[in-house]
N, C-alpha and C. Protein backbone atom coordinates (compact mmCIF):
# COMPACT_ATOMS: atom_id res chain seq x y z
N UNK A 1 160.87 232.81 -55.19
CA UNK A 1 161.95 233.78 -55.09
C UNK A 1 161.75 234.58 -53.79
N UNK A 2 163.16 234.99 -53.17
CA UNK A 2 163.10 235.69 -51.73
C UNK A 2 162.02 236.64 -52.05
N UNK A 3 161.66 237.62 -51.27
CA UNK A 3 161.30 238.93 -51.83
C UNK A 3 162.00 239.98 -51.87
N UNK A 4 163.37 239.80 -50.72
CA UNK A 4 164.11 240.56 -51.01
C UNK A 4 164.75 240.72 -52.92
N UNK A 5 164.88 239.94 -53.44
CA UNK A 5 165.83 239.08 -54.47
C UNK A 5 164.11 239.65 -55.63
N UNK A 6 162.93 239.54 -55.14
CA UNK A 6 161.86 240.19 -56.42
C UNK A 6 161.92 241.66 -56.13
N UNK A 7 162.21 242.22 -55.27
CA UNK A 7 162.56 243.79 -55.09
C UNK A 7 163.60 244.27 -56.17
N UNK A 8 164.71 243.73 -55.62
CA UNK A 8 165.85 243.68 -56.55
C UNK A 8 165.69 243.48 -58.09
N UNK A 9 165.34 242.64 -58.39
CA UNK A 9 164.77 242.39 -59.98
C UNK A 9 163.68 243.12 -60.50
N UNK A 10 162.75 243.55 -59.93
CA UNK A 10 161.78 244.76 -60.17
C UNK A 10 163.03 246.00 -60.40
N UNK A 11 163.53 246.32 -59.56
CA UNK A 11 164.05 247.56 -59.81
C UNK A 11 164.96 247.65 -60.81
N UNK A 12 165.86 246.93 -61.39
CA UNK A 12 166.72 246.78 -62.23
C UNK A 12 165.83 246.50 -63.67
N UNK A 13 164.67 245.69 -63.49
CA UNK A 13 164.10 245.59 -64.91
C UNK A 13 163.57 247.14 -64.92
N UNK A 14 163.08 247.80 -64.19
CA UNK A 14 162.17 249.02 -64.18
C UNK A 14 163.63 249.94 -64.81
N UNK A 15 164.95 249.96 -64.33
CA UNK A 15 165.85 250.71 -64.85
C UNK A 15 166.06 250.17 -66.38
N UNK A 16 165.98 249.18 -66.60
CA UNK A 16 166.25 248.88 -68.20
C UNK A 16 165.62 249.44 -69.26
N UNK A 17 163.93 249.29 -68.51
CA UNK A 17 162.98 250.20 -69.28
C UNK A 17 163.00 251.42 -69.17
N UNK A 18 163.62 252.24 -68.84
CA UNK A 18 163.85 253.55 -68.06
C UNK A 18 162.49 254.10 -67.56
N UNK A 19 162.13 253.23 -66.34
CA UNK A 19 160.93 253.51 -65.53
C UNK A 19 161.02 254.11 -64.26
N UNK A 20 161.01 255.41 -64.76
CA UNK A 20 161.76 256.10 -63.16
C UNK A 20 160.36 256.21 -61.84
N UNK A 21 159.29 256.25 -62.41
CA UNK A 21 158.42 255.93 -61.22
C UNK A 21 158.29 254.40 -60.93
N UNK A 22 158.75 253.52 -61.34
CA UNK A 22 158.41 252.16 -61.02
C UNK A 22 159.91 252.02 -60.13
N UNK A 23 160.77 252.67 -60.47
CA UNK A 23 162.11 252.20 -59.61
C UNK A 23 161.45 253.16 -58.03
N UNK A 24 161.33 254.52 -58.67
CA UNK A 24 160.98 255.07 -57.21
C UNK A 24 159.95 253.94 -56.27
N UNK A 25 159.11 253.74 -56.66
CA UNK A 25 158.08 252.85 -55.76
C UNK A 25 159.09 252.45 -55.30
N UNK A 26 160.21 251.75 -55.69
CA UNK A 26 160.73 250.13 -55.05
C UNK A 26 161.34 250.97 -53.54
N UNK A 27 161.53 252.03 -53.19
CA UNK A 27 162.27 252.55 -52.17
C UNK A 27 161.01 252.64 -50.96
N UNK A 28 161.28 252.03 -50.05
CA UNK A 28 160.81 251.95 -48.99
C UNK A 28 160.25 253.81 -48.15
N UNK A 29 159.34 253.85 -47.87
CA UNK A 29 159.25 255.17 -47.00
C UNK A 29 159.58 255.92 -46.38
N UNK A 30 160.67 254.87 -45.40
CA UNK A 30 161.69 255.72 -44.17
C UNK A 30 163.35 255.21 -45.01
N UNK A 31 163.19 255.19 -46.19
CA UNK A 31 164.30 254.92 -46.99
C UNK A 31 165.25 256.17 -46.84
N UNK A 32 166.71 255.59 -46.26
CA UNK A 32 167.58 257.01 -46.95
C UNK A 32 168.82 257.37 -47.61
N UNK A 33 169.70 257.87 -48.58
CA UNK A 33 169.79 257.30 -49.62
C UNK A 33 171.43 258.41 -49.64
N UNK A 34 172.44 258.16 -49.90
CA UNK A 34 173.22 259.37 -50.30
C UNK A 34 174.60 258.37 -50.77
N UNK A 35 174.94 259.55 -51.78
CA UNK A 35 176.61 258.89 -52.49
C UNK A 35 176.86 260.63 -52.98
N UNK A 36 177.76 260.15 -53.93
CA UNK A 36 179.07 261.64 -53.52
C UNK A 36 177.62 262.48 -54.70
N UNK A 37 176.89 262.27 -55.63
CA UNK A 37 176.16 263.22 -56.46
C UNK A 37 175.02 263.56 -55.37
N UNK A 38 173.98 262.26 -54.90
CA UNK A 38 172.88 262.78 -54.42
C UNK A 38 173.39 262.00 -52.44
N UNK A 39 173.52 263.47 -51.82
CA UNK A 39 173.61 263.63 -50.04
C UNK A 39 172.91 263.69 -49.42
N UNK A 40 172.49 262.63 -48.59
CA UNK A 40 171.73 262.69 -47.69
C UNK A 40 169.95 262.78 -47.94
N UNK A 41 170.13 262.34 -48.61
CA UNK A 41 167.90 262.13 -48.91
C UNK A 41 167.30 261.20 -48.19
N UNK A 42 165.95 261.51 -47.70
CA UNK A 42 165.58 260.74 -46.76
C UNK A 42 164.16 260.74 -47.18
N UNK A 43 162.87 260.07 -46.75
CA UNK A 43 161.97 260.49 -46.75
C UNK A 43 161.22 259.89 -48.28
N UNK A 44 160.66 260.63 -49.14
CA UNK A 44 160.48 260.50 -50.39
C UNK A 44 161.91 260.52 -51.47
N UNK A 45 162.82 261.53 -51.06
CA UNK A 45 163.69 261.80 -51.69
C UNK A 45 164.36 261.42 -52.17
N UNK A 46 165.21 259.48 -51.70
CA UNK A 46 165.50 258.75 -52.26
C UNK A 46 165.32 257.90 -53.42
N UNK A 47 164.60 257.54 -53.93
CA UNK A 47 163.50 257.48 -55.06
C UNK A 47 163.62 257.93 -56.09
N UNK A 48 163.38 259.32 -55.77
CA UNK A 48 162.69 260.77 -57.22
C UNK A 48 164.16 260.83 -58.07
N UNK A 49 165.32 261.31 -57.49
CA UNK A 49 166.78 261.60 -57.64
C UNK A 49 167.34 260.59 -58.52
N UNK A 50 167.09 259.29 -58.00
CA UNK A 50 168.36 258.09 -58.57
C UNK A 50 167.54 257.82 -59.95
N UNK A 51 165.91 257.40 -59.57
CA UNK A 51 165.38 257.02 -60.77
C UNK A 51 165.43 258.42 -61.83
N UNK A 52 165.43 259.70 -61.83
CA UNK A 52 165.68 260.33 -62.62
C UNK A 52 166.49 260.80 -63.28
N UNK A 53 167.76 260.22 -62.44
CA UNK A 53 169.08 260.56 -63.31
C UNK A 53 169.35 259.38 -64.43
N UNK A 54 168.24 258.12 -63.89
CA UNK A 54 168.27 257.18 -65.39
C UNK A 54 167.55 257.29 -66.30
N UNK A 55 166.53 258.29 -66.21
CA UNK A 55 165.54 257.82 -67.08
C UNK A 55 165.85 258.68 -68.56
């Protein structure tokens, strides 16, 4: 499997389980992240936000 494509599947199984630190890992470091709830996060910030509004 790509690794792009095991990234992807890590993160979606980690949301099923509602694994909000296992989804955060999946976000890259200089990751940055915004839609109309969470604007403009960069840094760590992308991560903490999305996986916690699922868990």
């Amino acid at each position: 499997m790509h690794p792009n494509a095991e990234l992807i599947t890590r993160f979606y199984t980690s949301l099923a389980r509602h694994d909000g630190a296992d989804m955060a890992a999946c976000y890259a470091g200089e990751a940055t992240f915004s839609d109309p709830v969470f604007t403009g996060l960069s840094g760590q910030e992308p991560g903490w936000p999305r996986s916690r509004a699922n868990t």
